[in-house]
N, C-alpha and C. Protein backbone atom coordinates (compact mmCIF):
# COMPACT_ATOMS: atom_id res chain seq x y z
N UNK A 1 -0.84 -38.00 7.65
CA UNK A 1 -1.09 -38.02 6.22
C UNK A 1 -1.95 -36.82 5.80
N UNK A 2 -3.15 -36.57 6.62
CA UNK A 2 -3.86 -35.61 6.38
C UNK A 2 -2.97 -34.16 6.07
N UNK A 3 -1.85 -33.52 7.31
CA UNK A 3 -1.33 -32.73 7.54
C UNK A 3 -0.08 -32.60 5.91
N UNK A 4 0.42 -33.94 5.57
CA UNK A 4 1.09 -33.63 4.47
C UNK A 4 0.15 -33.12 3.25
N UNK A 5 -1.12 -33.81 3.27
CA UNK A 5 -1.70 -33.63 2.06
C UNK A 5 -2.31 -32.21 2.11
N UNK A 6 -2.54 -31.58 2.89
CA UNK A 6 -2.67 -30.03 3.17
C UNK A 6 -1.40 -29.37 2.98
N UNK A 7 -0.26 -29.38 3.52
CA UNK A 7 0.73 -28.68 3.33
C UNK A 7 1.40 -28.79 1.84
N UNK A 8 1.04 -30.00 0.94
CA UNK A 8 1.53 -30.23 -0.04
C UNK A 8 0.70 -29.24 -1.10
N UNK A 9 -1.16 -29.49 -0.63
CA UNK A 9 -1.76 -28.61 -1.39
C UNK A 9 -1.51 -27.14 -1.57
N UNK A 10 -1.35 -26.75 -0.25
CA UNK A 10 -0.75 -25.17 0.12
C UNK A 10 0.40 -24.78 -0.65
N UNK A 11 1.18 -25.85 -0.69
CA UNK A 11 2.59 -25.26 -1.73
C UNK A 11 2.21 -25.18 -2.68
N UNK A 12 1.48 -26.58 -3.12
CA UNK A 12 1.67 -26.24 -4.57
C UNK A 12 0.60 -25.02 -5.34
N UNK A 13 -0.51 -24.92 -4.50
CA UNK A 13 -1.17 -23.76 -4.98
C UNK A 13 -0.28 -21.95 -4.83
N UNK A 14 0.58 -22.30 -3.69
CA UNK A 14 1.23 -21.13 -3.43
C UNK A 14 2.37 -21.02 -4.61
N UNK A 15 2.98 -21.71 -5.29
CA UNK A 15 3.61 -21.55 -6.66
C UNK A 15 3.25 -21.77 -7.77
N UNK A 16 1.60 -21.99 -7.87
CA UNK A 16 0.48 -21.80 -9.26
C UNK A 16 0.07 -20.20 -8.95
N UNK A 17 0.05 -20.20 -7.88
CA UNK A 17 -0.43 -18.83 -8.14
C UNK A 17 0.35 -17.10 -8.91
N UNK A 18 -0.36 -16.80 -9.71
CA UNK A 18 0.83 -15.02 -10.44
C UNK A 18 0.03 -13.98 -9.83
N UNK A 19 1.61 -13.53 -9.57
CA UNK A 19 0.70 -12.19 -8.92
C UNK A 19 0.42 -11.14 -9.98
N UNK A 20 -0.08 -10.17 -10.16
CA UNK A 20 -0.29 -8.88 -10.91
C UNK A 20 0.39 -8.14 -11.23
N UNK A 21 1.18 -7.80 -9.69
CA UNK A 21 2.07 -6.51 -9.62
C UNK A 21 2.97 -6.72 -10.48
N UNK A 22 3.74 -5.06 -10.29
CA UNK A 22 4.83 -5.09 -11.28
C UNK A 22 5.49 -3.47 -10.40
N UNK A 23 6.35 -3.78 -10.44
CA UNK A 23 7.57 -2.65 -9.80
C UNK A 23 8.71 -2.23 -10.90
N UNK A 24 8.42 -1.03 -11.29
CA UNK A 24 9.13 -0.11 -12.59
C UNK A 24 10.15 0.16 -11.60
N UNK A 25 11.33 0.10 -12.45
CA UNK A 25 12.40 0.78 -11.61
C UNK A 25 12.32 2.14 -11.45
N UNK A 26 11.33 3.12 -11.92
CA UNK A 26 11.54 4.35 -11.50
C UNK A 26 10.86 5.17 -10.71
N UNK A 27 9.75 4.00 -9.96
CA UNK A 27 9.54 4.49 -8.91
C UNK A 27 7.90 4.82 -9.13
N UNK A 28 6.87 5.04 -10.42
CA UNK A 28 5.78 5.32 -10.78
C UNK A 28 4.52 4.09 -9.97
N UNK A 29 3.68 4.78 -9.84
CA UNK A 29 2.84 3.58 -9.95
C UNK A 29 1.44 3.92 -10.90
N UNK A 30 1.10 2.70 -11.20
CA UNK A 30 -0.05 3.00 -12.32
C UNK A 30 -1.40 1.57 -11.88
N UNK A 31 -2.66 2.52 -11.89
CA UNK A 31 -3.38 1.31 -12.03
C UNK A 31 -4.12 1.40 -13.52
N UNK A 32 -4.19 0.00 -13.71
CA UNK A 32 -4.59 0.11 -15.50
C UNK A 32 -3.68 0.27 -16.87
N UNK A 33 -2.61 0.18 -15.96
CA UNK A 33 -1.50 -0.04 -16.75
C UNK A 33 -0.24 -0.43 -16.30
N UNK A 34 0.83 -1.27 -17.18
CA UNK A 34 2.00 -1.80 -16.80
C UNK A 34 3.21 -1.12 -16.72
N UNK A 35 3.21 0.42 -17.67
CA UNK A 35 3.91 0.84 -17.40
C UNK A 35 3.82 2.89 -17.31
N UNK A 36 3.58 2.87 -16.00
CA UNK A 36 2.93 4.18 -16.06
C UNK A 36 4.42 5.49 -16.25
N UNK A 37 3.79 6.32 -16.54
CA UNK A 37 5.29 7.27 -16.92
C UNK A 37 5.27 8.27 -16.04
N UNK A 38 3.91 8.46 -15.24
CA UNK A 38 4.11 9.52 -13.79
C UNK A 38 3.97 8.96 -12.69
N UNK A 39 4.15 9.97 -11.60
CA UNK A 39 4.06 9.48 -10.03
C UNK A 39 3.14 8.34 -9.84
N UNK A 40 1.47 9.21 -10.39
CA UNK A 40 0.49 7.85 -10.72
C UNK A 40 -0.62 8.50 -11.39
N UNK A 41 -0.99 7.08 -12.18
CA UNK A 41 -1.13 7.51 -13.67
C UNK A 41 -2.42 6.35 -13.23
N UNK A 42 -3.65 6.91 -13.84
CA UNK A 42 -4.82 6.27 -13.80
C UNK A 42 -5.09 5.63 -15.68
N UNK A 43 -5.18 4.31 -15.64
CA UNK A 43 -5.47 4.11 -17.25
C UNK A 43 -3.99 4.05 -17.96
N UNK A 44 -4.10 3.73 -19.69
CA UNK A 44 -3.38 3.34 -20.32
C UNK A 44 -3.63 4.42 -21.51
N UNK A 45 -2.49 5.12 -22.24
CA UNK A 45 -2.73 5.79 -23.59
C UNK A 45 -4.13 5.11 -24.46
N UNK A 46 -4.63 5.82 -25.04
CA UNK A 46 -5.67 4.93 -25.92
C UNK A 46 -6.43 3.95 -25.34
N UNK A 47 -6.33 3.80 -24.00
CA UNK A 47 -6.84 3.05 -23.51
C UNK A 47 -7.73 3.19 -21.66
N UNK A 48 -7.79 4.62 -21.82
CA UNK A 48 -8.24 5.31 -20.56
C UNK A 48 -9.31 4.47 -19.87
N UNK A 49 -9.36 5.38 -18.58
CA UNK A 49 -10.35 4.69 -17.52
C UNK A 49 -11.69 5.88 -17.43
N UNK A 50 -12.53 5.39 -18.60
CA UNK A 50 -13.52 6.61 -19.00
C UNK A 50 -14.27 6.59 -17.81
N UNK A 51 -14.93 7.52 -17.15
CA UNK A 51 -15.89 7.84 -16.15
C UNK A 51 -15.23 7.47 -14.58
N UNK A 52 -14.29 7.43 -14.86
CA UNK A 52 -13.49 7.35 -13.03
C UNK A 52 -12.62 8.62 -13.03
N UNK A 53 -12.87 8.55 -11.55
CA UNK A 53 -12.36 10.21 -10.86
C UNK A 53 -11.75 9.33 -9.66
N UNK A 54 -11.13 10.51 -9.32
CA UNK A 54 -10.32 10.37 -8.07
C UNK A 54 -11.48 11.62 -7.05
N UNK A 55 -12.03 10.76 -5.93
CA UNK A 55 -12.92 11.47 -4.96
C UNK A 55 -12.28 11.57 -3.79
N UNK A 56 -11.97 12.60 -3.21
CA UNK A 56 -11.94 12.81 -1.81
C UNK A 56 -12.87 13.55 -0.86
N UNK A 57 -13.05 12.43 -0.30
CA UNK A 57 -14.47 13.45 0.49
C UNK A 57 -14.30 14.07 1.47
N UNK A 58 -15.17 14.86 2.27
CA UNK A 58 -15.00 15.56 3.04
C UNK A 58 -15.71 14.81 4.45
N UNK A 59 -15.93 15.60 5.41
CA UNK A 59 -17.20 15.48 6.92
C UNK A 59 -17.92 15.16 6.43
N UNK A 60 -19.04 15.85 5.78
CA UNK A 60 -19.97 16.21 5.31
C UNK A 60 -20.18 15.69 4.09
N UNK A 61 -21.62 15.43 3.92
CA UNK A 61 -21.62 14.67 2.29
C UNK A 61 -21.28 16.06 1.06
N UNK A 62 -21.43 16.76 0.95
CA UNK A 62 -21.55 17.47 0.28
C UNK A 62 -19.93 18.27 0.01
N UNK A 63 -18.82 18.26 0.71
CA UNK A 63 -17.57 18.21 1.09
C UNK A 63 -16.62 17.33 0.14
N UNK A 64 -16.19 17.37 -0.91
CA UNK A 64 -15.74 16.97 -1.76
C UNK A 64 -14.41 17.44 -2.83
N UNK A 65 -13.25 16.89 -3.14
CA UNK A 65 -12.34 17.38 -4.24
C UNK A 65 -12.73 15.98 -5.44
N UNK A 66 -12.89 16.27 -6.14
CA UNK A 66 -12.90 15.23 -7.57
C UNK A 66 -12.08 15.77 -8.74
N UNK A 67 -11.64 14.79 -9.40
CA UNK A 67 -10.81 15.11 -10.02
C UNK A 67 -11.10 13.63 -11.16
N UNK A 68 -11.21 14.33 -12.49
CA UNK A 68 -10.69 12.76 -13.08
C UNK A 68 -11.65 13.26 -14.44
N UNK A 69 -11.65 12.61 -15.18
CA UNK A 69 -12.26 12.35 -16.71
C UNK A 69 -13.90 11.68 -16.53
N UNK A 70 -15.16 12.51 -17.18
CA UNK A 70 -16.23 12.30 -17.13
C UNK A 70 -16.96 11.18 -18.10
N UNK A 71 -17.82 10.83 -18.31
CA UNK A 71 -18.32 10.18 -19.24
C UNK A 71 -18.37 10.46 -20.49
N UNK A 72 -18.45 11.74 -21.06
CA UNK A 72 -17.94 12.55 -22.20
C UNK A 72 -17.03 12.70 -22.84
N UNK A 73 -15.65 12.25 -21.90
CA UNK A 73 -14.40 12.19 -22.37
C UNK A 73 -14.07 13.64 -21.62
N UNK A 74 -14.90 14.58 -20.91
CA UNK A 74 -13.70 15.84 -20.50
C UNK A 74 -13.46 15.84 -19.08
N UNK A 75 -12.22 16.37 -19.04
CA UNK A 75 -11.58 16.59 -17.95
C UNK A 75 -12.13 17.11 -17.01
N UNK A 76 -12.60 16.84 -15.45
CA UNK A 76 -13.01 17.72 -14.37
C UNK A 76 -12.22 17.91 -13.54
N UNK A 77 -12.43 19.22 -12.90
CA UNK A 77 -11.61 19.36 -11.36
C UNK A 77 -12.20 20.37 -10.63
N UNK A 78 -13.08 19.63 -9.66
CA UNK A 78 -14.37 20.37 -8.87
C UNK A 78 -14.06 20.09 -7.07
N UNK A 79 -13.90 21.45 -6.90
CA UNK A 79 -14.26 21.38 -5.22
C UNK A 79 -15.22 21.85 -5.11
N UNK A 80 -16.06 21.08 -3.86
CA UNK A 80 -17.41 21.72 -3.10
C UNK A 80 -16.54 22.22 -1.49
N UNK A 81 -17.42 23.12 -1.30
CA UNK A 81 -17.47 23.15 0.31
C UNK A 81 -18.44 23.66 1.18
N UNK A 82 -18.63 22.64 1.78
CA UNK A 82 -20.63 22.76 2.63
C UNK A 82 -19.98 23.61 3.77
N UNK A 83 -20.39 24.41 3.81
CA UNK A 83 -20.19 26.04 5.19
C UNK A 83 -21.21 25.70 5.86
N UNK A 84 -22.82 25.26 5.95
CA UNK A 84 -23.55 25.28 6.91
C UNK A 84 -24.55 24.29 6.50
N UNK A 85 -26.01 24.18 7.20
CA UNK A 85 -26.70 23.27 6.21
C UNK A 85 -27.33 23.35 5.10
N UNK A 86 -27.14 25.43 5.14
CA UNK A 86 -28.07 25.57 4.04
C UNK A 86 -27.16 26.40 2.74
N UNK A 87 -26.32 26.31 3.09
CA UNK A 87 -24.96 26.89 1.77
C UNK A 87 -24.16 25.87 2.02
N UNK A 88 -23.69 25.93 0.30
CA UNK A 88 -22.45 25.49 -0.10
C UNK A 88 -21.85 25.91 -1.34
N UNK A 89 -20.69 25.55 -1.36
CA UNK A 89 -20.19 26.38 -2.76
C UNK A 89 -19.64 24.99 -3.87
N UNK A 90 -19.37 25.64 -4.81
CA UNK A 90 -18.85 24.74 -5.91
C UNK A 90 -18.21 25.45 -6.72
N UNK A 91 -17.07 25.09 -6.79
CA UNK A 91 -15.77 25.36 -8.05
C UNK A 91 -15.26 24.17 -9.29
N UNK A 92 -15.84 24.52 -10.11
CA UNK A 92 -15.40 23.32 -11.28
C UNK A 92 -14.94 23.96 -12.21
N UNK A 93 -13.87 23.08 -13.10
CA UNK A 93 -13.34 23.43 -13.70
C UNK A 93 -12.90 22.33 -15.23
C-alpha cells in the first residue's frame, strides 16, 4: 500500500508539473524570452536584461572577455589580459 501510495504520488505530481522550455522551430535559443529571433538572444525587446553581461573568464582573475549591456543602458565589449603580475591590459569598447 505504502509503495502504491508513493508511486501514485510520483505520477501525479509528474503530470502537475509545466515545464518552461520552449523549442522554436528555427533553431534560436533565448533566455528571457519566448521567442528569440537570433542564435541567442539575452532579454526581450522593451524588456531587456539591464546590468547582465556575458563573462568569460580567464586563468587568472584579471583574464576576462565581457560583453553585455551596463547599468546605464550602454553597450560594453571589454577584453583584459593579465601578461604577468604586475601588467595587464584592457580593451573596451
Amino acid at each position: 500500500m505504502k509503495r502504491l501510495l508513493i508511486a501514485l504520488t510520483a505520477l501525479i505530481t509528474a503530470f502537475d508539473t509545466l515545464a518552461q522550455n520552449s523549442f522554436p522551430p528555427n533553431g534560436n535559443v533565448g533566455i528571457g524570452t519566448t521567442n528569440p529571433t537570433t542564435g541567442l538572444q539575452l532579454g526581450d525587446w522593451g524588456n531587456a536584461i539591464t546590468g547582465k553581461q556575458i563573462l568569460i573568464p580567464g586563468l587568472y582573475n584579471f583574464e576576462q572577455f565581457r560583453l553585455g549591456q551596463i547599468a546605464n543602458g550602454n553597450m560594453v565589449v571589454e577584453l583584459v589580459y593579465h601578461t604577468n603580475l604586475f601588467a595587464s591590459y584592457k580593451v573596451s569598447a
